[in-house]
Protein backbone atom coordinates (compact mmCIF):
# COMPACT_ATOMS: atom_id res chain seq x y z
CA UNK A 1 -25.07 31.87 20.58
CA UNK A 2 -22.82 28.91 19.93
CA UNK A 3 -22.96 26.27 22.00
CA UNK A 4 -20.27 26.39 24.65
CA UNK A 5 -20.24 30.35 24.50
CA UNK A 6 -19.89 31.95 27.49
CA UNK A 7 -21.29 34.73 28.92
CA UNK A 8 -18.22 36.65 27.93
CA UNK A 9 -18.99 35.99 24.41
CA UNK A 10 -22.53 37.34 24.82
CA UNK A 11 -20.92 40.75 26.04
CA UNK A 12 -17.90 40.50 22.89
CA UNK A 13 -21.11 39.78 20.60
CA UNK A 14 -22.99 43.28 21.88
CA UNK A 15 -20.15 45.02 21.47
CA UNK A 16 -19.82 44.03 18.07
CA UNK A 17 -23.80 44.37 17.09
CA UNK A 18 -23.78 47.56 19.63
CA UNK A 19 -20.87 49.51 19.42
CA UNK A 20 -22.07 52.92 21.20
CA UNK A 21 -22.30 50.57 24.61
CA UNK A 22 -18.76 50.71 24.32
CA UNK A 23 -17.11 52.72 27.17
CA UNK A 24 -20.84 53.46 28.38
CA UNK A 25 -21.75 50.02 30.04
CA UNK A 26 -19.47 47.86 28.23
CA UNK A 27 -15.48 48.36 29.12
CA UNK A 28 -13.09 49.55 26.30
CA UNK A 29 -11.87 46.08 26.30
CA UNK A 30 -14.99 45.00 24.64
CA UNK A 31 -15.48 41.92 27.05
CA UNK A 32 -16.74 42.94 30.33
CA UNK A 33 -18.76 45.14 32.00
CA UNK A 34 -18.28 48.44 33.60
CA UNK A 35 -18.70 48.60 36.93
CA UNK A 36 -22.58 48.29 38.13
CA UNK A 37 -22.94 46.37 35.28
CA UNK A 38 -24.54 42.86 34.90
CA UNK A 39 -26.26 40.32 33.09
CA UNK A 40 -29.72 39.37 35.17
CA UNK A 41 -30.77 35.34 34.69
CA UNK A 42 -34.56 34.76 33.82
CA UNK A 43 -35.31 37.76 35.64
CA UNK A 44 -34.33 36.59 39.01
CA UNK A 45 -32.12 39.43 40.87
CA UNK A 46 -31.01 37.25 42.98
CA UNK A 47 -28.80 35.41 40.56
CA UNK A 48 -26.93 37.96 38.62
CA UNK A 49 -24.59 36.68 35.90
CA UNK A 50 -21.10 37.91 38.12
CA UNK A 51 -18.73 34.94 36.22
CA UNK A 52 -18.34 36.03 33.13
CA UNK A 53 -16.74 32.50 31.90
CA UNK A 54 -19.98 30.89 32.69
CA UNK A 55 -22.23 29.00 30.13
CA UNK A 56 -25.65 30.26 30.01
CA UNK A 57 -28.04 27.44 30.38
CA UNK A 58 -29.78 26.10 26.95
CA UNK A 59 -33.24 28.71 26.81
CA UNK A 60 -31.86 31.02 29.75
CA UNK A 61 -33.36 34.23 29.65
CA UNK A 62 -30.25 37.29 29.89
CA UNK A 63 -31.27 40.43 30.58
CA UNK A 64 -28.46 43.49 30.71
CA UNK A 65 -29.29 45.34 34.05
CA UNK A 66 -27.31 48.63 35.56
CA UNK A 67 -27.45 49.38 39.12
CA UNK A 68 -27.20 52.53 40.27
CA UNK A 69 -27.25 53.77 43.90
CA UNK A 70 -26.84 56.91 45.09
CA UNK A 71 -27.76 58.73 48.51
């Protein structure tokens, strides 16, 4: 990514590279998340990318996680 991206731009950029995401985790408006949706930092679930205007830190590890709950 280009420095200064957010991680916004890392959603814009899989919509773009990943199209069929598109109204399936990513919103129609190609630069968020549908709900239960989230970017996961170096693994750690206890830091979930939630601010999408955010800079990822230089070497940070993003993984795309969906939460699902159900009863």
């Amino acid at each position: 990514m280009p420095k200064n991206s957010t991680y916004r731009d890392v959603v814009k950029l899989l919509a773009v590279k990943y199209p069929a995401m598109i109204g399936l985790i990513i919103d129609p408006n190609q630069e968020t998340f549908l709900s239960s949706n989230m970017f996961v930092i170096n693994g750690n679930l206890e830091f979930p990318a939630m601010l999408l205007d955010q800079m990822p830190a230089d070497g940070e590890q993003i993984s795309l996680m969906s939460v699902i709950t159900g009863g």
